[in-house]
PDB file of N, CA and C in Angstrom:
ATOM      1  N   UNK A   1     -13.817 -14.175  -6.412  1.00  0.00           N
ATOM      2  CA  UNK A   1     -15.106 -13.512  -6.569  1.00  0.00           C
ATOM      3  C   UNK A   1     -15.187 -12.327  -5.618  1.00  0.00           C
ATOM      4  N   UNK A   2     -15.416 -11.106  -6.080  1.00  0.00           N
ATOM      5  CA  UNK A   2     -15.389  -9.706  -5.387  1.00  0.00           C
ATOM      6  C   UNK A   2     -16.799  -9.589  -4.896  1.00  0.00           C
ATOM      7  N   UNK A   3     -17.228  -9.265  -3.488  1.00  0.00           N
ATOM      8  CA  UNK A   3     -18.160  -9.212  -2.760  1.00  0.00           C
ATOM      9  C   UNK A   3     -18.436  -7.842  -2.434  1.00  0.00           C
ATOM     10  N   UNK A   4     -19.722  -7.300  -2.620  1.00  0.00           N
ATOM     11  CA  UNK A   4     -20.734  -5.801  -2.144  1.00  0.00           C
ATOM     12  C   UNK A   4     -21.335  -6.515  -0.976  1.00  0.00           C
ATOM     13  N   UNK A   5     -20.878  -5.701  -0.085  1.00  0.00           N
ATOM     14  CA  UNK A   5     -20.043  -4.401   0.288  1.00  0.00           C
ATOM     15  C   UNK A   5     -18.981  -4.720   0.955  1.00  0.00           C
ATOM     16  N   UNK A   6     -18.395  -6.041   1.321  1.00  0.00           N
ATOM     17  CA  UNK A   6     -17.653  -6.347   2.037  1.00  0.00           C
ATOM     18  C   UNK A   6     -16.301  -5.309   1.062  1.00  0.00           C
ATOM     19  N   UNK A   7     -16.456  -5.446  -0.096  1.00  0.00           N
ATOM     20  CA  UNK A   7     -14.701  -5.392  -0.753  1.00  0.00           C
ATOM     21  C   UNK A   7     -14.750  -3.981  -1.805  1.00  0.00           C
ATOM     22  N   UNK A   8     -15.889  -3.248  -1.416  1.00  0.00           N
ATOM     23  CA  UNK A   8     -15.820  -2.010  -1.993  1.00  0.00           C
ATOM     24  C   UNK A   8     -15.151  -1.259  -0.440  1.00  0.00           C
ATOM     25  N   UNK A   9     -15.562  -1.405   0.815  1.00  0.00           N
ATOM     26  CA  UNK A   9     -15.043  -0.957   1.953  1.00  0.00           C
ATOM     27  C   UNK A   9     -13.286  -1.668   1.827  1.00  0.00           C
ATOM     28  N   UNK A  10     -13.130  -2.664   1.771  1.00  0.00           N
ATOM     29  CA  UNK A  10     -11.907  -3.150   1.535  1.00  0.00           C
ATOM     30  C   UNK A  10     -10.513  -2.500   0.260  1.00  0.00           C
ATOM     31  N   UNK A  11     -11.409  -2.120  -0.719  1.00  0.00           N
ATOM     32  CA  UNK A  11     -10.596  -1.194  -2.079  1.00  0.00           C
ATOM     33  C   UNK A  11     -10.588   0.299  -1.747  1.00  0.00           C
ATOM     34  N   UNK A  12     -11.525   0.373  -0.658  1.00  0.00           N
ATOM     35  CA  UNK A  12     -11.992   1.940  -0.538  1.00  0.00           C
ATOM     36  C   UNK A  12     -10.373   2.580   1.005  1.00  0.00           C
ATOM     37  N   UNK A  13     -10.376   0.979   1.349  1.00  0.00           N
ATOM     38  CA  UNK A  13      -9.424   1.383   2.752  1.00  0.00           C
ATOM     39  C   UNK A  13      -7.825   1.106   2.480  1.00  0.00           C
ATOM     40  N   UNK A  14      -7.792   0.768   0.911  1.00  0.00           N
ATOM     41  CA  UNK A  14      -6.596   0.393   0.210  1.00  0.00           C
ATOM     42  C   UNK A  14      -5.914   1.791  -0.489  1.00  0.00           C
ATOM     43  N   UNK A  15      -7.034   2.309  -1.107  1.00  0.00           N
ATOM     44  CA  UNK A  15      -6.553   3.832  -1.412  1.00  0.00           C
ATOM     45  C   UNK A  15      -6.473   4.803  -0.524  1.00  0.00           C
ATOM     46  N   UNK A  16      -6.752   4.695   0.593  1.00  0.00           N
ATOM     47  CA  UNK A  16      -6.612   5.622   1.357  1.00  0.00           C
ATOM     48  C   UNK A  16      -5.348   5.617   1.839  1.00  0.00           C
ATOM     49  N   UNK A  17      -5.164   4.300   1.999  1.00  0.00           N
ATOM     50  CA  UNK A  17      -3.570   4.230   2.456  1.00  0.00           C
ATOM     51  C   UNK A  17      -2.688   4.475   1.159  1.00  0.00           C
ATOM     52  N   UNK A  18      -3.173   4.144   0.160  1.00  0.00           N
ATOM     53  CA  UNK A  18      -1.966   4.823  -0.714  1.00  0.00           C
ATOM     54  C   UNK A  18      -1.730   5.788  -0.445  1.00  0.00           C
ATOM     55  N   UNK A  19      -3.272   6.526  -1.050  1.00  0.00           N
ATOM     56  CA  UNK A  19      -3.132   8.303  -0.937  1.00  0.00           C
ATOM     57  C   UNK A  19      -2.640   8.863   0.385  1.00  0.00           C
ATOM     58  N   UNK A  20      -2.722   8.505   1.711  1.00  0.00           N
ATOM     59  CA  UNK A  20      -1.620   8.684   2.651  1.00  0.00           C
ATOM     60  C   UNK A  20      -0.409   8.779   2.356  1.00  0.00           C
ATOM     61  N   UNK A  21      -0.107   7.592   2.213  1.00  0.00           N
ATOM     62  CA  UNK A  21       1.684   7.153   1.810  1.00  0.00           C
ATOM     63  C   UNK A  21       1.949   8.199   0.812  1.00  0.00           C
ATOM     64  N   UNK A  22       1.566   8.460  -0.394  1.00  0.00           N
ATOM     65  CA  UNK A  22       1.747   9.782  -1.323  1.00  0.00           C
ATOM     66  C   UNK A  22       2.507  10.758  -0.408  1.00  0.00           C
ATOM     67  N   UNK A  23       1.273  10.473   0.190  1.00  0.00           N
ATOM     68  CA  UNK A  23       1.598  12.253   0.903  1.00  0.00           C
ATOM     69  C   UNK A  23       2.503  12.661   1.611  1.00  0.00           C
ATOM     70  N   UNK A  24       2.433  11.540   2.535  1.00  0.00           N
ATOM     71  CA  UNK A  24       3.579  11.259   3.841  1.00  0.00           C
ATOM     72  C   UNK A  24       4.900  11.189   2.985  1.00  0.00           C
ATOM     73  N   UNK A  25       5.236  10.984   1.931  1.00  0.00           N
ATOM     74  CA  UNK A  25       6.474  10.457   1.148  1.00  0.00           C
ATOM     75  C   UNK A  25       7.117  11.673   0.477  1.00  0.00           C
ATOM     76  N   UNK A  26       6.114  13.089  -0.156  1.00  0.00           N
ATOM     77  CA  UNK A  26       6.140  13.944  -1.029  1.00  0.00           C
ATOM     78  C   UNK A  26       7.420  14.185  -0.660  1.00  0.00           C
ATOM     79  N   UNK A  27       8.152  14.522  -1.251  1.00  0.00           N
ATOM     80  CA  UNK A  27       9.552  15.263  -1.473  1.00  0.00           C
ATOM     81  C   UNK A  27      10.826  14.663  -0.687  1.00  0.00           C
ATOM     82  N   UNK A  28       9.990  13.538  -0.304  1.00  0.00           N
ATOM     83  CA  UNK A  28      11.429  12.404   0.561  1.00  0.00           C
ATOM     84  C   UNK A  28      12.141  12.227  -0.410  1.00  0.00           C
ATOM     85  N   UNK A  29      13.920  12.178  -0.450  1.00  0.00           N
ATOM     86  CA  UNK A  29      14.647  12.093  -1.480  1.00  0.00           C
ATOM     87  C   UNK A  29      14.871   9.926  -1.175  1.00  0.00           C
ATOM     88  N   UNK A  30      14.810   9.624  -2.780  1.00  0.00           N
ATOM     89  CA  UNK A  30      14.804   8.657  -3.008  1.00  0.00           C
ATOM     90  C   UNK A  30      13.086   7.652  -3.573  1.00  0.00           C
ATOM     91  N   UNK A  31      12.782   8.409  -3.072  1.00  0.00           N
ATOM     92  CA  UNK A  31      11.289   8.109  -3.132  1.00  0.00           C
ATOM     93  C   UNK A  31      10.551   8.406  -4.765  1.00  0.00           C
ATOM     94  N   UNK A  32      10.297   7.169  -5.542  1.00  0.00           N
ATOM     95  CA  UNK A  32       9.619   7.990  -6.793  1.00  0.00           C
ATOM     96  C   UNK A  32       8.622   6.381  -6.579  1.00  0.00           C
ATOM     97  N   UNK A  33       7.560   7.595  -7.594  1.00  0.00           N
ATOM     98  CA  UNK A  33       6.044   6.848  -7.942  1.00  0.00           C
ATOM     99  C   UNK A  33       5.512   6.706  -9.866  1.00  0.00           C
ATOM    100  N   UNK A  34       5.175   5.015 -10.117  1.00  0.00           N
ATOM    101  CA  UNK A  34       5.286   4.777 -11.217  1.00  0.00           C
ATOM    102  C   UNK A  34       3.344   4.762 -11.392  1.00  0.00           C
ATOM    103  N   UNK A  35       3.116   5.955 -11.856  1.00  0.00           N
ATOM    104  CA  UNK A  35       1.596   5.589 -12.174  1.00  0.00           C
ATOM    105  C   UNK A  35       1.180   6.724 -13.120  1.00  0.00           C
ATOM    106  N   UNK A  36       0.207   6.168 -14.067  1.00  0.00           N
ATOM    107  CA  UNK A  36      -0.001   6.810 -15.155  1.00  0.00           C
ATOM    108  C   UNK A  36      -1.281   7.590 -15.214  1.00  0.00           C
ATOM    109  N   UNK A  37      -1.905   7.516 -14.429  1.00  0.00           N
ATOM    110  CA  UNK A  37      -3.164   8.371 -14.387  1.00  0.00           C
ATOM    111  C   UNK A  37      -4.484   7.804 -14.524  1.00  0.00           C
ATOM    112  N   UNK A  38      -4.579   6.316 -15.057  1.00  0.00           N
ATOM    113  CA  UNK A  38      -5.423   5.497 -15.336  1.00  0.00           C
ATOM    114  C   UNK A  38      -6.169   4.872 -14.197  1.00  0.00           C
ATOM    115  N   UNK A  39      -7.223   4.739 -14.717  1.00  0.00           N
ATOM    116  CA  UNK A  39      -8.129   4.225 -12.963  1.00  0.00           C
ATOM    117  C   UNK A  39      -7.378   3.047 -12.452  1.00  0.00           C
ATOM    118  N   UNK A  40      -7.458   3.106 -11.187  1.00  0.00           N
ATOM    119  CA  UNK A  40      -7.084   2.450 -10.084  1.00  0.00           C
ATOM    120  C   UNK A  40      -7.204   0.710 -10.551  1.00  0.00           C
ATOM    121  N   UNK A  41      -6.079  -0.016 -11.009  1.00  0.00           N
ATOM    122  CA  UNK A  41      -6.511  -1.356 -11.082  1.00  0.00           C
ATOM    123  C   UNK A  41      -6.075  -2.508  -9.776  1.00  0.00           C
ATOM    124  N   UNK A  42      -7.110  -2.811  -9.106  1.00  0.00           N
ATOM    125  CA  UNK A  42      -7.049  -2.968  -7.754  1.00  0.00           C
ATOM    126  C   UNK A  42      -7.316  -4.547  -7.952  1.00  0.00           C
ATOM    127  N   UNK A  43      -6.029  -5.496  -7.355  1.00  0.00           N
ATOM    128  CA  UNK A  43      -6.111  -6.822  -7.910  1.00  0.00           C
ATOM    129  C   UNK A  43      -6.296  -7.345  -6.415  1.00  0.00           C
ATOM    130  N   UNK A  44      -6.606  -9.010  -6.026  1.00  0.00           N
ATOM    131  CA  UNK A  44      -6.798  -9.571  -5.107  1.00  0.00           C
ATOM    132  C   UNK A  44      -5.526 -10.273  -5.656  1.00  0.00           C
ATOM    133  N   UNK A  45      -4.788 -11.120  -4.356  1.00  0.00           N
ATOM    134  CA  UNK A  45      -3.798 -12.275  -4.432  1.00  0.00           C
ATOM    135  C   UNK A  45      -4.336 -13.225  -4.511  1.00  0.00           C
ATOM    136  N   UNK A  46      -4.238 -14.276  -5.443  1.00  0.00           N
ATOM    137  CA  UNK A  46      -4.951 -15.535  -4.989  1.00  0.00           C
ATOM    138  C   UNK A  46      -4.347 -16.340  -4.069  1.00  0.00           C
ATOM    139  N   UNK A  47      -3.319 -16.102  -3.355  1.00  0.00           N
ATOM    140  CA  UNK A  47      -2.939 -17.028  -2.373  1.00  0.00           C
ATOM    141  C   UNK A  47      -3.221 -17.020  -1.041  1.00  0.00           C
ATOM    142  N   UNK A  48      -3.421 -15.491  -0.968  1.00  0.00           N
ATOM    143  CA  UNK A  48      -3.816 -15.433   0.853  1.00  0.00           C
ATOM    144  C   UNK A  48      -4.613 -13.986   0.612  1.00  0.00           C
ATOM    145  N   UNK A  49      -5.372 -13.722  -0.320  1.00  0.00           N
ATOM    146  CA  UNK A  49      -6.862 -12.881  -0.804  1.00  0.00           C
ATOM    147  C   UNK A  49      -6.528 -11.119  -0.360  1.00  0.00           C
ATOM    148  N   UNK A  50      -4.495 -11.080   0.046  1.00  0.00           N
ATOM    149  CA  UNK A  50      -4.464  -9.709   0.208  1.00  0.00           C
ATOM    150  C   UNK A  50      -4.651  -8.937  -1.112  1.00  0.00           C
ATOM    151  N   UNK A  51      -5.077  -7.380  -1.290  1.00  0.00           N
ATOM    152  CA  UNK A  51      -5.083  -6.711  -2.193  1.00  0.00           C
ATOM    153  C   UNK A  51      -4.116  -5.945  -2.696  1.00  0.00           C
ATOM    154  N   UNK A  52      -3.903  -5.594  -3.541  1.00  0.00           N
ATOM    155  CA  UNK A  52      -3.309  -4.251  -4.192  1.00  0.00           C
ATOM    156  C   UNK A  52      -3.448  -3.576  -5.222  1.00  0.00           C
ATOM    157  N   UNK A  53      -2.289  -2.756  -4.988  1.00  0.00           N
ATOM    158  CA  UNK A  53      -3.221  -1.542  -7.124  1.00  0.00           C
ATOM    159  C   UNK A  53      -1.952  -2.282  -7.939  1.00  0.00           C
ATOM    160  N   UNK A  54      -2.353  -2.508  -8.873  1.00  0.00           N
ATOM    161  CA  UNK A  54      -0.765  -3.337 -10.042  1.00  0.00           C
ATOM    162  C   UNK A  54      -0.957  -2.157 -11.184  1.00  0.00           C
ATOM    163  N   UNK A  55      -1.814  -1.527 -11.023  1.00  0.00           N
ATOM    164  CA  UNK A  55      -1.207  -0.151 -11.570  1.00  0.00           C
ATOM    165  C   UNK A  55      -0.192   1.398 -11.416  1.00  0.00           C
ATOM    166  N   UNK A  56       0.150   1.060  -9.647  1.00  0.00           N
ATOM    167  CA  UNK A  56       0.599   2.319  -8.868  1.00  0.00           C
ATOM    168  C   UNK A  56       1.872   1.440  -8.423  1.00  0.00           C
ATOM    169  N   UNK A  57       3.154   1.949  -8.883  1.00  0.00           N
ATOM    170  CA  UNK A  57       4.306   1.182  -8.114  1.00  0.00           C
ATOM    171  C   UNK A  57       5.319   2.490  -7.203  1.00  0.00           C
ATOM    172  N   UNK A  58       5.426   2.104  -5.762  1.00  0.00           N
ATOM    173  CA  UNK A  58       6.235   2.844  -5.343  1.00  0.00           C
ATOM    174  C   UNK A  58       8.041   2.361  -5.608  1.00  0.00           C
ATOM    175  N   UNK A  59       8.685   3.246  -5.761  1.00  0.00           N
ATOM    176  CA  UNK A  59       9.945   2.770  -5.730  1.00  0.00           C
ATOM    177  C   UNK A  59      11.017   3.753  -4.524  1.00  0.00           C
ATOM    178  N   UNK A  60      12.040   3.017  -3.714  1.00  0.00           N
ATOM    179  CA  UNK A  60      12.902   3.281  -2.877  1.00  0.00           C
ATOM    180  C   UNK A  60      14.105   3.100  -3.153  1.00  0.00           C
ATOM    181  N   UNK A  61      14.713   4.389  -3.404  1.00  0.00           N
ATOM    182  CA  UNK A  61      16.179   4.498  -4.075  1.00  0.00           C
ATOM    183  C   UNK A  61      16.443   3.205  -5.332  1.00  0.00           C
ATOM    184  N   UNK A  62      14.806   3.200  -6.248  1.00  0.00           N
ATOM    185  CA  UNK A  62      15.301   2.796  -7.722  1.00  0.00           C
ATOM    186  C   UNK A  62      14.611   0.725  -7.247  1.00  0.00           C
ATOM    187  N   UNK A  63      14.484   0.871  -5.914  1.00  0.00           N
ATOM    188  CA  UNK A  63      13.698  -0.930  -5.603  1.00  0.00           C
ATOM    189  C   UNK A  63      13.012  -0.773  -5.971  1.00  0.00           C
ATOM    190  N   UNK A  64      11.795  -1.613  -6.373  1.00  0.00           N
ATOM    191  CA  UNK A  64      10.051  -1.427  -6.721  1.00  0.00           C
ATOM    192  C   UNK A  64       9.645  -1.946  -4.964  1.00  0.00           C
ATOM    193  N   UNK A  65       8.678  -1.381  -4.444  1.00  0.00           N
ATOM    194  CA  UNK A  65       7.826  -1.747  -3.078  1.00  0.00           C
ATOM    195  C   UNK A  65       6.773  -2.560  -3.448  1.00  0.00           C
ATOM    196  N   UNK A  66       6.371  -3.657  -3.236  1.00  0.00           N
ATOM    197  CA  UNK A  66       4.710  -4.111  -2.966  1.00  0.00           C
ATOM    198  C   UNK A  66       3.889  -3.148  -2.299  1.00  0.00           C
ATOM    199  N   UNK A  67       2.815  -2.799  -2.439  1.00  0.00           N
ATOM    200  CA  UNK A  67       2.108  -2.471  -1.229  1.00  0.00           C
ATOM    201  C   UNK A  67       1.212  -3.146  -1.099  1.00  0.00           C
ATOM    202  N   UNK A  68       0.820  -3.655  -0.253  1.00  0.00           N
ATOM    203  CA  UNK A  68      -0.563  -4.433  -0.146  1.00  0.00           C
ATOM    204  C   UNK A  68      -1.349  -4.342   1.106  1.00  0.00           C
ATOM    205  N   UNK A  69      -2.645  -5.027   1.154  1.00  0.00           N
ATOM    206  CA  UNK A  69      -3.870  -5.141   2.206  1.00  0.00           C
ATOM    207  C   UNK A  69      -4.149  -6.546   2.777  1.00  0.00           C
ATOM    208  N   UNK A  70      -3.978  -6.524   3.898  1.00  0.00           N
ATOM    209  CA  UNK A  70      -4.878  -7.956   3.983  1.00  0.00           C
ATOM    210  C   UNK A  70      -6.140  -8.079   3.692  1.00  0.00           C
ATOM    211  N   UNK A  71      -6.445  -9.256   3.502  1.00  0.00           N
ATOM    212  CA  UNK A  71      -8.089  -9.695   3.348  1.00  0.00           C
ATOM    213  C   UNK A  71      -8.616  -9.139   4.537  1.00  0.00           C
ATOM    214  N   UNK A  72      -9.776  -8.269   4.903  1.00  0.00           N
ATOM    215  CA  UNK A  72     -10.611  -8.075   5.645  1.00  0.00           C
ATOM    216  C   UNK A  72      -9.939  -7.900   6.814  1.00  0.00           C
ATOM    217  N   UNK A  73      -9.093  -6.515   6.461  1.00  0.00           N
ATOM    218  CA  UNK A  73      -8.429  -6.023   8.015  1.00  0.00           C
ATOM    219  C   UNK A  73      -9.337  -5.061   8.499  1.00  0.00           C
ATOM    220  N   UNK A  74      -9.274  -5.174  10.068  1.00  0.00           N
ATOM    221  CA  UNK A  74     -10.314  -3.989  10.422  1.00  0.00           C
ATOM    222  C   UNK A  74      -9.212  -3.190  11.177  1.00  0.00           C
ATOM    223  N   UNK A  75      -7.966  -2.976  10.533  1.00  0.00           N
ATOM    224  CA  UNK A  75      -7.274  -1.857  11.013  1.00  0.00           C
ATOM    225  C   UNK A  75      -7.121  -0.822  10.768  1.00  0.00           C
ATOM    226  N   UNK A  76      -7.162   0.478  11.239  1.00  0.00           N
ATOM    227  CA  UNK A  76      -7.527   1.619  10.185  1.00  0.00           C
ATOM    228  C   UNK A  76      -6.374   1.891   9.052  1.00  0.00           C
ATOM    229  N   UNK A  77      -5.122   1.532   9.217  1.00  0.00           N
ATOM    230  CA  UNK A  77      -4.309   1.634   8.293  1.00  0.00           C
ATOM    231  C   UNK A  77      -3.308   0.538   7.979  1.00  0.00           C
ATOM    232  N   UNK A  78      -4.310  -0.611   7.136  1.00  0.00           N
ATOM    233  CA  UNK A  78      -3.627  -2.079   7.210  1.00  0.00           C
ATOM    234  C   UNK A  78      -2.628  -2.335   6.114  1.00  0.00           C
ATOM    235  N   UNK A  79      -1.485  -0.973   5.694  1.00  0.00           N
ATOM    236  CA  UNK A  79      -1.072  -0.832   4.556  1.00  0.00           C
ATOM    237  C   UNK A  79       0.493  -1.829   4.988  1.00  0.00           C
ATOM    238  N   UNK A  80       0.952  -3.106   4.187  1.00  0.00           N
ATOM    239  CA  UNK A  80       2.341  -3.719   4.101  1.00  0.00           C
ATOM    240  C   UNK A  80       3.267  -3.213   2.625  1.00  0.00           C
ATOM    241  N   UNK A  81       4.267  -2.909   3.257  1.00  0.00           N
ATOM    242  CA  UNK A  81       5.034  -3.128   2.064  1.00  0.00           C
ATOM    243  C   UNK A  81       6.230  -4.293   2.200  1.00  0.00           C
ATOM    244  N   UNK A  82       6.615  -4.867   1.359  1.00  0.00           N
ATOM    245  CA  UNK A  82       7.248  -5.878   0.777  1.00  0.00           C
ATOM    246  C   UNK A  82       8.316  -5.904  -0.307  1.00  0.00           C
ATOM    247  N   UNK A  83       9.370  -5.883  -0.171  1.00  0.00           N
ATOM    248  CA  UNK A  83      10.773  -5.007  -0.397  1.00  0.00           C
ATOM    249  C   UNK A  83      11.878  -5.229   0.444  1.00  0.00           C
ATOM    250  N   UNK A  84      12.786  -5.016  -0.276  1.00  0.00           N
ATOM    251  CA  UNK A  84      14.154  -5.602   0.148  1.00  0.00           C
ATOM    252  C   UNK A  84      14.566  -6.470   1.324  1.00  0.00           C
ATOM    253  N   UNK A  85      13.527  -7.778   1.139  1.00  0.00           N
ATOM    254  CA  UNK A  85      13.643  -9.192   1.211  1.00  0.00           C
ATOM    255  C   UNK A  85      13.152  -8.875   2.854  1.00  0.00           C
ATOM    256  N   UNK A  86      12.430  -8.179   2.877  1.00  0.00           N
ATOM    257  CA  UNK A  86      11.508  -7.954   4.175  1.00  0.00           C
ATOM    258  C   UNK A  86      10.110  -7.608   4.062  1.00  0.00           C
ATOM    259  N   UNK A  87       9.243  -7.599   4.966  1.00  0.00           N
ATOM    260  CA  UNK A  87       7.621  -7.400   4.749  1.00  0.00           C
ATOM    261  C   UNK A  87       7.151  -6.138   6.258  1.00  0.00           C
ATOM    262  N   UNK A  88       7.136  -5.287   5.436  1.00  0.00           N
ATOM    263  CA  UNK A  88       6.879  -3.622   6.830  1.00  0.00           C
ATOM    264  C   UNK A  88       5.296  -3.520   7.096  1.00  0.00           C
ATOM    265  N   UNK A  89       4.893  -3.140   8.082  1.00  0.00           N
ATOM    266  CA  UNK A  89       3.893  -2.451   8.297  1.00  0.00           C
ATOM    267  C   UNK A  89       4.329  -1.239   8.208  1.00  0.00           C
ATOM    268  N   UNK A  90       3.348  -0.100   7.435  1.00  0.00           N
ATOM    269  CA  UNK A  90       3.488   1.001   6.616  1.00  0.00           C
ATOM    270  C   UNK A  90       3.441   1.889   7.899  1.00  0.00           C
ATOM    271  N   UNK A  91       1.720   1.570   8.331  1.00  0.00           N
ATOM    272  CA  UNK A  91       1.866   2.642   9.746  1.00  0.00           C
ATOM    273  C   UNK A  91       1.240   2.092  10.670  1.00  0.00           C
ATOM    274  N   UNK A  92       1.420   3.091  11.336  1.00  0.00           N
ATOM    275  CA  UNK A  92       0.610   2.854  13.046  1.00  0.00           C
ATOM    276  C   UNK A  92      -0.680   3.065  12.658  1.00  0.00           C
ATOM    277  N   UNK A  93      -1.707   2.594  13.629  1.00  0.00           N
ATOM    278  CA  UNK A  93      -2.843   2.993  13.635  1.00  0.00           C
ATOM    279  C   UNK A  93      -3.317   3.857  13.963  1.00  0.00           C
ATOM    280  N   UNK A  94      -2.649   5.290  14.214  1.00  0.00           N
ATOM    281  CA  UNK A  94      -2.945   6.813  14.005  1.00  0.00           C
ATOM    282  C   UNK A  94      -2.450   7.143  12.752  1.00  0.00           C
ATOM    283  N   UNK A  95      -2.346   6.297  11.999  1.00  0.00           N
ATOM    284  CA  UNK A  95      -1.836   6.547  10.184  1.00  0.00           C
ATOM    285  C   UNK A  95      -0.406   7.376  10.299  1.00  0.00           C
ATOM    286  N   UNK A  96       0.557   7.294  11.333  1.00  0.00           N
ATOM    287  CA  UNK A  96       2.085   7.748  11.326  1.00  0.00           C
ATOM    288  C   UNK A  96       3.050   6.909  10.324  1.00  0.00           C
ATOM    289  N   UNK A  97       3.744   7.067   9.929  1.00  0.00           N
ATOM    290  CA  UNK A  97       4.812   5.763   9.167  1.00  0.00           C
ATOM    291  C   UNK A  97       5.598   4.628  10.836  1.00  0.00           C
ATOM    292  N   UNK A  98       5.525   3.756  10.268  1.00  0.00           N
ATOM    293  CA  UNK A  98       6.543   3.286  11.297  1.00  0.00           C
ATOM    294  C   UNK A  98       7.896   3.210  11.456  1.00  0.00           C
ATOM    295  N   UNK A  99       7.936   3.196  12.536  1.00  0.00           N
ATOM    296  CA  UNK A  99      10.149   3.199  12.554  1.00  0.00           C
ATOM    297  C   UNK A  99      10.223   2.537  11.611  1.00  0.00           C
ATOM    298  N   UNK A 100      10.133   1.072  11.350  1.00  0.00           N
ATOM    299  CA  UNK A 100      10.886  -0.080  10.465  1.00  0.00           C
ATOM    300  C   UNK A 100      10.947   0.480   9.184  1.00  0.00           C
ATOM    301  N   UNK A 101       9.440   1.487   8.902  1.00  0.00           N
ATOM    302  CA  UNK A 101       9.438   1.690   7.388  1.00  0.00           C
ATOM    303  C   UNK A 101      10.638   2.732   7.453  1.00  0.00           C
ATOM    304  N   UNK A 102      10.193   3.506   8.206  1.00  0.00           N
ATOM    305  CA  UNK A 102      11.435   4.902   7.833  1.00  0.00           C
ATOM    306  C   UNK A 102      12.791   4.725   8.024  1.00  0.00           C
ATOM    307  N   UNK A 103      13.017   3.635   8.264  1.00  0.00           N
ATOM    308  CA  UNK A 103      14.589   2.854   8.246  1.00  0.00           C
ATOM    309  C   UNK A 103      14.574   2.374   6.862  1.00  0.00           C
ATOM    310  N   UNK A 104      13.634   2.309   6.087  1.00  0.00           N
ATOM    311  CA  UNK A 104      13.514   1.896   4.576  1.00  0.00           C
ATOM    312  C   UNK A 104      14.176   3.438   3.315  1.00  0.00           C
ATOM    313  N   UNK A 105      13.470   4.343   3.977  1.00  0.00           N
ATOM    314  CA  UNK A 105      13.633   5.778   3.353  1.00  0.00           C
ATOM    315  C   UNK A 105      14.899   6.628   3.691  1.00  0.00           C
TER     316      UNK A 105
END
């Protein structure tokens, strides 16, 4: 069950980190993005209530990435990815990528 306002702030802090990651990624070789233009379909996990878009897939040299949110992070950039049999924090909390990820790229 999706909660106002708790999880419009929660979907709202999920795209931001995409649209970061976009950006931060543009013209990195290896790096492609599977999304069609269609609104944002922003799913909950039912196992441990993290989020993601199951419409937007990043891929790394041809892997597919998870990206996901935890339930009710109050970090400014609580973006994981999940990929090649490891689980990254995306960035720092000045929204930088982290080493671990850019050892991914």
């Amino acid at each position: 069950m999706r909660v106002l306002p708790r999880d419009a702030f929660n979907d709202a802090n999920l795209l931001k980190c995409i649209g970061a990651l976009w950006i931060a990624l543009e013209g990195k070789p290896g790096v492609e993005w599977e999304y069609e233009g269609e609104a944002f379909d922003i799913q909950q996990d039912e196992s441990d209530g993290s989020t993601f878009v199951a419409n937007v897939t990043l891929y790394i040299y041809d892997e597919p990435v998870n990206l996901t949110r935890p339930l009710n992070s109050r970090d400014p950039y609580p973006l994981y990815a999940i990929g090649h049999d490891e689980e990254l924090r995306v960035f720092t909390d000045t929204g930088q990528l982290t080493e671990g990820f850019k050892k991914w790229l």
